[in-house]
Structures are given as C-alpha cells and as structure tokens.
Protein backbone atom coordinates (compact mmCIF):
# COMPACT_ATOMS: atom_id res chain seq x y z
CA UNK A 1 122.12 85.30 87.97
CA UNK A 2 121.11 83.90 84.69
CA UNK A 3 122.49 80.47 86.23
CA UNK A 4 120.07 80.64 89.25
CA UNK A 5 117.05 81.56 87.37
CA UNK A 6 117.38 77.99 85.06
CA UNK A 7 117.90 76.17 88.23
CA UNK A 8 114.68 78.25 88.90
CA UNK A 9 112.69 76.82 86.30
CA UNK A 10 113.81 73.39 85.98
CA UNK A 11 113.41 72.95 89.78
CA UNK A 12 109.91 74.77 89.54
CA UNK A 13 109.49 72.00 86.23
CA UNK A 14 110.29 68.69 88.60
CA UNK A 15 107.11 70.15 90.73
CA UNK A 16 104.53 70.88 87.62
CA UNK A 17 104.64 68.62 85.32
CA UNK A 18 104.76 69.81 81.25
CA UNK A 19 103.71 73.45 82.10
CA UNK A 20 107.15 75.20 81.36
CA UNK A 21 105.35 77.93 78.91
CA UNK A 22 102.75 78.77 82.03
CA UNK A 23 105.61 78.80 84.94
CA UNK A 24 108.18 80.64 83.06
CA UNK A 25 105.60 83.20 82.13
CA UNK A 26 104.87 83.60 86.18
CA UNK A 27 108.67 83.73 86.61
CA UNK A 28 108.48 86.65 84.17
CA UNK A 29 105.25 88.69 85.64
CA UNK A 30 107.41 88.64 89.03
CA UNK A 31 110.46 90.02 87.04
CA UNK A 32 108.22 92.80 85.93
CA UNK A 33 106.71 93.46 89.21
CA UNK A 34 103.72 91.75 88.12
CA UNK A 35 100.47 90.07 89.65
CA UNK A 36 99.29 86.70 88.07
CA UNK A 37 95.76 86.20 87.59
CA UNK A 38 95.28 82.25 87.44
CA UNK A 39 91.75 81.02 86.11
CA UNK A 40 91.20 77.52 85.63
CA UNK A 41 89.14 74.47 86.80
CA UNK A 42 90.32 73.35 90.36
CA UNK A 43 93.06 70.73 90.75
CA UNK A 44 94.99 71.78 87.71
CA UNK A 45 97.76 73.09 90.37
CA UNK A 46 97.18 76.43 90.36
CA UNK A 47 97.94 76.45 94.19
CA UNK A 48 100.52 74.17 94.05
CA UNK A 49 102.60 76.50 91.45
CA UNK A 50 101.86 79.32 93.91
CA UNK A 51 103.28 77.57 97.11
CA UNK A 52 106.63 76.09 94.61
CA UNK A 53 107.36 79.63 93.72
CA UNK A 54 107.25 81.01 96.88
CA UNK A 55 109.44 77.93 97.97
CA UNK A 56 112.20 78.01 95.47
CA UNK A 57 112.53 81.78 95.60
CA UNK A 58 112.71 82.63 99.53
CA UNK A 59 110.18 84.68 100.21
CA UNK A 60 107.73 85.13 103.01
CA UNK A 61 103.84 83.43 102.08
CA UNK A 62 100.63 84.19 102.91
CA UNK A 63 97.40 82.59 101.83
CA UNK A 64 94.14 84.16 102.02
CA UNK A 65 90.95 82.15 101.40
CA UNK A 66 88.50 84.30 99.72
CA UNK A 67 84.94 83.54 100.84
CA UNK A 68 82.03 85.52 101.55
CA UNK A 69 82.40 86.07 105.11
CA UNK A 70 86.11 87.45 104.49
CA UNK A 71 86.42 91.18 105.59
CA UNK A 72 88.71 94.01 104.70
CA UNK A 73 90.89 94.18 107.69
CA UNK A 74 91.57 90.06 107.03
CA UNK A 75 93.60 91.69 104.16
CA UNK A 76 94.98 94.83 105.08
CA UNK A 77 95.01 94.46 108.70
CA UNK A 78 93.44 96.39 111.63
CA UNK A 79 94.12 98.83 114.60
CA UNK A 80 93.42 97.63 117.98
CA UNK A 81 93.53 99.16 121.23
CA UNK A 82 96.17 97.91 124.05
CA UNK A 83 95.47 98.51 127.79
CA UNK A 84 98.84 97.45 129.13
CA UNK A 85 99.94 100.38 126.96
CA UNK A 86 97.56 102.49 126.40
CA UNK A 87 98.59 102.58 122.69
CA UNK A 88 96.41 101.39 119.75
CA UNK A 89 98.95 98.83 117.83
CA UNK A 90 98.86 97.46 113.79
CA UNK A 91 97.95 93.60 113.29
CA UNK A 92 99.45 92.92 109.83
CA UNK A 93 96.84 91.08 107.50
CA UNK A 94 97.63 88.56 104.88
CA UNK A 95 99.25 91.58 102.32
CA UNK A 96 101.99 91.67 104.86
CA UNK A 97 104.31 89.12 103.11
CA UNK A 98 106.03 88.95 99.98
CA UNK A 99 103.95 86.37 98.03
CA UNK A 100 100.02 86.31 98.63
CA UNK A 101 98.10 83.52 97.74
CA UNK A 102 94.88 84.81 97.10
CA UNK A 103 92.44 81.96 96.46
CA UNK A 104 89.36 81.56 95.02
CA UNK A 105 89.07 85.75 94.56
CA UNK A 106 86.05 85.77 92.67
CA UNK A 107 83.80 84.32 95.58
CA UNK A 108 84.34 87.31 98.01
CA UNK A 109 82.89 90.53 98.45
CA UNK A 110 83.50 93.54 96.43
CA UNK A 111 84.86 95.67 99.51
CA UNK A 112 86.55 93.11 100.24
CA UNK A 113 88.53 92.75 96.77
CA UNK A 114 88.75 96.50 96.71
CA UNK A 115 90.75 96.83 99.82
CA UNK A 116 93.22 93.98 97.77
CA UNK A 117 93.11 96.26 94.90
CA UNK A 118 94.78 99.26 97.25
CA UNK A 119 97.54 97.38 97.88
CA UNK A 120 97.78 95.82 93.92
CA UNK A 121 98.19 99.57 92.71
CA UNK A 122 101.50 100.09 90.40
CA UNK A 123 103.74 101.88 92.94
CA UNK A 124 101.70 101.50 95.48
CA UNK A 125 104.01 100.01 98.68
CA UNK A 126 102.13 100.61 101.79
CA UNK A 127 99.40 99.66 103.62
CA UNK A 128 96.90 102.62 104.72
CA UNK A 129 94.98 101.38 107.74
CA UNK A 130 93.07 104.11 110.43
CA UNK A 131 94.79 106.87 108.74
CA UNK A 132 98.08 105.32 109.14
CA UNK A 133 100.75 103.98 106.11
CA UNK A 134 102.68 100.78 106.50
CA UNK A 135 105.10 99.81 104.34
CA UNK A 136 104.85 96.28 102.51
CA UNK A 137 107.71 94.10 102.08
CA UNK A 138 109.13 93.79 98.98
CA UNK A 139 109.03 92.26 96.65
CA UNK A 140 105.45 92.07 96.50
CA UNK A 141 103.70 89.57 94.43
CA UNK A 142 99.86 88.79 94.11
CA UNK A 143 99.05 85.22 92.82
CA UNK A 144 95.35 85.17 92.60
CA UNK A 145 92.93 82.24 91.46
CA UNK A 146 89.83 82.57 90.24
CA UNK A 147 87.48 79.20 89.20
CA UNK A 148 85.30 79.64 86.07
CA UNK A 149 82.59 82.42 86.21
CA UNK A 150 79.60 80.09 86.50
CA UNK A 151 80.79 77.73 89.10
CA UNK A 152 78.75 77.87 92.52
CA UNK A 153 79.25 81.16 94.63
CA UNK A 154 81.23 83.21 92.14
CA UNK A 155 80.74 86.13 90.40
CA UNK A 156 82.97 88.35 87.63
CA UNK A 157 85.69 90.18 88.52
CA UNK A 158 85.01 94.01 88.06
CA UNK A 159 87.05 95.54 84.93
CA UNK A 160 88.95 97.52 87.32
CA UNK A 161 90.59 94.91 89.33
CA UNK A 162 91.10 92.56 86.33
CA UNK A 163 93.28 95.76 85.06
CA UNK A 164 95.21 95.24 88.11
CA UNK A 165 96.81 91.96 87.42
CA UNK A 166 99.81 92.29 84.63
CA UNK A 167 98.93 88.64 83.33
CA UNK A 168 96.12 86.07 83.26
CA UNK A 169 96.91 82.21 82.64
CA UNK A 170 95.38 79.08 82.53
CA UNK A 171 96.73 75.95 83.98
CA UNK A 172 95.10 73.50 81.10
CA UNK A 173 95.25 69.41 82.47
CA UNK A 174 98.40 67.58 81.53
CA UNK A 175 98.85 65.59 78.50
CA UNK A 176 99.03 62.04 78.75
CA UNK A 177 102.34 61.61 79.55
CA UNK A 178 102.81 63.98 81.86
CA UNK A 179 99.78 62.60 84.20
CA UNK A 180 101.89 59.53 84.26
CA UNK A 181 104.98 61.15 85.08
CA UNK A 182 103.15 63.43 87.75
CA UNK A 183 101.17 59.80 89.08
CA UNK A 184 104.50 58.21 89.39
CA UNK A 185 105.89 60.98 91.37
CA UNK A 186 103.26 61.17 93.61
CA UNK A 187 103.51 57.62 94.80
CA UNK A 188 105.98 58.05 97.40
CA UNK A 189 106.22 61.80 98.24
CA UNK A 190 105.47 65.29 97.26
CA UNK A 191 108.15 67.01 95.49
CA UNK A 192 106.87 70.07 97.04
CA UNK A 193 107.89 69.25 100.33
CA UNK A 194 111.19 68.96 99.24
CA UNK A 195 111.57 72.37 97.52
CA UNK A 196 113.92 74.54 98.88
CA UNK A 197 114.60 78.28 98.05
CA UNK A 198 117.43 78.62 95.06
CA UNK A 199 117.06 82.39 95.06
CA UNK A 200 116.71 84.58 97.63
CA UNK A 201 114.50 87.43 97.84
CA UNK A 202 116.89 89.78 97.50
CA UNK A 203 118.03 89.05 94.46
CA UNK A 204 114.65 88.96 93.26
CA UNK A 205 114.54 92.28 94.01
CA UNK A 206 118.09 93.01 92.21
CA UNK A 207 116.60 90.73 89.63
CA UNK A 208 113.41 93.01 89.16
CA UNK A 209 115.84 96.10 89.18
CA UNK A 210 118.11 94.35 85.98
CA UNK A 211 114.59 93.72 83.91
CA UNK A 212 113.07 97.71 84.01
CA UNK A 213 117.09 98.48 82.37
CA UNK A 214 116.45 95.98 79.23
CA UNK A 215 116.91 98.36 76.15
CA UNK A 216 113.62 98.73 73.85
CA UNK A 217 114.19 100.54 70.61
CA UNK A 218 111.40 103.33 69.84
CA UNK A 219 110.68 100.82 66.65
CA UNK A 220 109.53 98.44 69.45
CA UNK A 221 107.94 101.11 71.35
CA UNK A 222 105.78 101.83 67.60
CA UNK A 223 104.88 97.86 67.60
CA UNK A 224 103.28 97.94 70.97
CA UNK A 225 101.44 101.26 70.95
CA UNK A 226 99.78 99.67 67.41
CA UNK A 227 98.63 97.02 68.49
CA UNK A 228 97.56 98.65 71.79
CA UNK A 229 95.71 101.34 68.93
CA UNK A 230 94.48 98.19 67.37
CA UNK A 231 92.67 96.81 70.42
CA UNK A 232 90.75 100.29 70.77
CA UNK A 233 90.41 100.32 67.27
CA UNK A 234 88.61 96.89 66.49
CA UNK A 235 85.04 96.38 65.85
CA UNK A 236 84.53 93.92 68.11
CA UNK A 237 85.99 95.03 71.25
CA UNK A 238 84.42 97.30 73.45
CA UNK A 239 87.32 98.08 76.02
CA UNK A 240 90.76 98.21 74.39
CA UNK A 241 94.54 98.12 75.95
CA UNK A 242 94.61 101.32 78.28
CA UNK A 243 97.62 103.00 79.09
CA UNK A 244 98.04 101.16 82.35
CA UNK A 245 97.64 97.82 80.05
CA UNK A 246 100.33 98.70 77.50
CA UNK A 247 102.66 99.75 80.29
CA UNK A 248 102.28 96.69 81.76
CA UNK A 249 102.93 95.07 78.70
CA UNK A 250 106.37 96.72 78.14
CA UNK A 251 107.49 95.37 81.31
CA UNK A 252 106.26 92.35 80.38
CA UNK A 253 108.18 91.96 77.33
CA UNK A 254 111.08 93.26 78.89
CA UNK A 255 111.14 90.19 81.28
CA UNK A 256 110.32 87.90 78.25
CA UNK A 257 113.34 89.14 76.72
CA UNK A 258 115.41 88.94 80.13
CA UNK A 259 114.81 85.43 80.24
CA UNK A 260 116.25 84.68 76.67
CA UNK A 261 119.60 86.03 78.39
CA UNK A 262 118.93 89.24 76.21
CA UNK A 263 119.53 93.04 77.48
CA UNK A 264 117.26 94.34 74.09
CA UNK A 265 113.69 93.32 72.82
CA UNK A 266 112.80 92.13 70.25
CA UNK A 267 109.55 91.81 67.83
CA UNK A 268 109.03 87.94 69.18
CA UNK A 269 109.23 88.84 72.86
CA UNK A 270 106.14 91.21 72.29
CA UNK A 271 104.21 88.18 70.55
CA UNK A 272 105.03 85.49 73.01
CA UNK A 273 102.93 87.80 76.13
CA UNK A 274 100.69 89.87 73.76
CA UNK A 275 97.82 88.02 74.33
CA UNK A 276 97.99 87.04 78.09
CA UNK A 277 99.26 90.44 79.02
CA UNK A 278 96.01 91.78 76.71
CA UNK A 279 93.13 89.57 76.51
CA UNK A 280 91.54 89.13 80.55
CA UNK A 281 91.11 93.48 80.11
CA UNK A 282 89.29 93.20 76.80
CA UNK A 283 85.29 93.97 76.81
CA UNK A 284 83.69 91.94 73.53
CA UNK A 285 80.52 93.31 72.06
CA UNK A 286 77.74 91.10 70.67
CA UNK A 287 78.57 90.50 67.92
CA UNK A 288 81.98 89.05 68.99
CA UNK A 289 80.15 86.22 71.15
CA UNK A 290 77.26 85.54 68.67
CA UNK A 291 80.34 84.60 66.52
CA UNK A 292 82.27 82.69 69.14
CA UNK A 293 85.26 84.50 68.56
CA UNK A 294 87.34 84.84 72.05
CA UNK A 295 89.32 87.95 72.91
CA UNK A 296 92.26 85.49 72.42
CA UNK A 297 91.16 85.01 68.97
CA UNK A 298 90.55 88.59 68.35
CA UNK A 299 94.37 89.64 69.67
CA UNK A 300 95.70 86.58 67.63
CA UNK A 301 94.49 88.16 64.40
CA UNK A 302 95.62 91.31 65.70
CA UNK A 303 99.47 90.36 66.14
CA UNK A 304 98.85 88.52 62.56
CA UNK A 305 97.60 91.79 60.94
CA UNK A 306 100.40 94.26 62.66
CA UNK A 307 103.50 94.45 60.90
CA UNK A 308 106.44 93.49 63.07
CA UNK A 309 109.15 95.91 62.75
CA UNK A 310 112.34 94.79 61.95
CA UNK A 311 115.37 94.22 64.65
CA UNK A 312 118.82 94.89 63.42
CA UNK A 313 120.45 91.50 63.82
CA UNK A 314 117.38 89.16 63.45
C-alpha cells in the first residue's frame, strides 16, 4: 500500500505543479476521513486538484456549483411521486458519490449549506430526505472552495460549518519555475485527461481503516490537548480548538504520520498540520486585527511556546 500511495502523489505532482506540501496534506485529510476546505483566488487549481484526486483514486465525482439559486434537495436529493407505480421514489443529489466538488460554497444560501453540513457530520453516513435515511457511499469526501470573503456575491462561512471541514488550505500561485513547467505542459495536452485511477476506492477505504490504528502515546495525547488549552487560553482568540477540533486533529496527525511510513506519532507530525487543522475555526478579537497578527501567526507562536514532549527514539 505504501507503494501505491507514492505513485499517488507523484502522479497527483505531474498534474499540479510545485504544490506537493498542499496535495499530500489533501491525501492525508482523506486518510483521516476528512473534508478539505480550499480558499484561494480563482485559477490557482483548486478545481483541478479536486477532479486529479478523484481521478487517480477511483472514486465516483460529483460537482455542485454553489450559487444563489441552488436549493437543498440539489444536494441531498428529493422524493417524487411515480404514477406508473404509484410509489414515491429517491432522486440522489450531488452527496450521492464518493468525492463532492463543492464549488464556490460561500456564494449560496445558508439552508442551502446547512443541508451540506447534515451530510459533513463526523459519523454521519446517510442521507435523511422526507423522513427517510439513505445511505452514502463510502468513502465520502467533501472538497469545498471558497474565493476570498470580499469578492462579489460571497459572504462568510458560519463558525459552525467551518468546524465541519478537518483542514483549510490555500493553493498560493506557482513560483517561477513551476509556471514554466506547468506552461510547457499545457502546450499540447492536459495531463488531467490522462489521469487514470492508481488506487481504488476500496482500498481507500482499507487505507482509512490502517490510519485510525496508528499508535499515539498519552505523551502525544498531553501535546495536543495543550495546545488545544492554549488556543482557549490566549488573549487574543475568542473561539479556541473545541473538542470536535482537537479530535480532528488527532486523526490528522495520525495520517501525517501514516504517510512517513510510520505506525506511531510523533511530536513533528502534530506541528506539520497544527495550524491548518486549527487556524480556519479560530475567532480573533480586536485587538488581534488592530495588530495584524493572523490566527496563523497566533498558532505559530503557540507551537513555538508549547514544549514538545519527547519521543523515545527521536
């Protein structure tokens, strides 16, 4: 397995160009049975990384484009009634797949977003339409993109569904080089269209099932519950890590530390997803923005100020 999931990434590397830190850490939130919350500028690829994913690891896509108009029943589905049978019969909506796509989320409706919230919930596997449950196929992965709060026709994402998503990344523009390389590329053909699945979707799911077994020492346990403490505990956050956040961030880690080839975390694998597990559920007062401090900031002097325990065998 370790073999396929490097033939993972460097395939998923020949399609996004010099973004290996960003990709693997998707690889890892869908290792953790995670949703990726992807807020950036458009045409940095955050579609594009969505659709290569999907691709390389065999699953069944959907794509939802969030607007206005968009209803709850273009998500969850609907119940409608059949003459020939007399029977009212399901219509799956987009969550029926195993990968959604759920662009632009920030320019739809609250209702809307809530009804996508239902089916986010940790444990959550079914769809609950007219009274009825139907089960969604797993695994289950939402990739949502948001533009910039700001930009025409959006508006912020309530607290609640941020909370939902076990990571929040941002694409960034390529360096120099690797617009050339990504140019060059492009000249005769899409690598995308040529992507074709090197892991199936059940052994994603076998995958997901080796990741929750990775050993974590109660010393690591201590690490994460102080800095979760230390979120509450700052001056100049309002909101800290809640228990749903620090959970989240054990899996997390626990996939970080999957991906080294390791069945035990340790100290660094907490530090490398700290802050993009952490910072898109942080609430800054005032005082934090009349400094310009970001909550990335904030959690960076956080992991700087925690003592690390130490790891037999470091």
């Amino acid at each position: 397995m370790a073999d396929k999931i490097r033939q993972l990434q460097k395939e998923l590397g020949t399609i996004i160009k010099g973004k290996k830190e960003v990709t693997d850490k998707i690889i890892m939130a869908v290792l953790a049975r995670g949703h990726v919350l992807l807020e950036d500028v458009p045409g940095v690829g955050k579609t594009t990384t969505a659709l290569a994913l999907c691709r390389l690891m065999g699953m069944d896509f959907n794509r939802i484009q969030f607007t206005p108009d968009v209803v709850p029943s273009d998500v969850t589905g609907f119940t409608m009634y059949e003459k020939q049978t007399g029977k009212f019969i399901y219509r799956p909506g987009a969550v029926m797949c195993n990968m959604l796509l759920a662009d632009e989320i920030n320019r739809t409706s609250s209702k809307t977003q809530a009804a996508l919230l239902e089916v986010m919930e940790e444990g959550n596997v079914t769809v609950t339409v007219d009274n009825e449950t139907h089960p969604v196929p797993q695994p289950f992965v939402v990739i949502a993109t948001e533009n910039p709060t700001g930009s025409s026709g959006t508006q912020m994402l309530p607290e609640s569904q941020l909370d939902r998503f076990m990571i929040s990344l941002s694409m960034g523009y390529p360096d120099h080089e690797n617009l050339v390389e990504l140019l060059r590329d492009r000249q005769t053909t899409n690598p995308l269209e040529k992507a074709t699945a090197v892991i199936t979707k059940e052994e994603v799911v076998m995958l997901q099932d080796q990741v929750q077994k990775v050993y974590m020492a109660d010393s690591i346990l201590n690490y994460i519950a102080t800095l979760a403490e230390a979120t509450r505990n700052h001056p100049m956050i309002t909101l800290g890590l809640s228990p749903r956040g620090t959970l989240a961030l054990c899996r997390m880690t626990k996939a970080a530390a999957f991906m080294e080839e390791r069945d035990y975390v340790i100290p660094e694998d907490v530090k490398r997803v700290f802050t993009d597990v952490t910072a898109h559920r942080m609430i800054l007062d005032s005082r934090a923005r009349y400094q310009e401090q970001s909550a990335k900031d904030i959690l960076e002097e956080i992991l700087k100020d925690t003592e690390a325990p130490k790891v037999e065998g470091e």
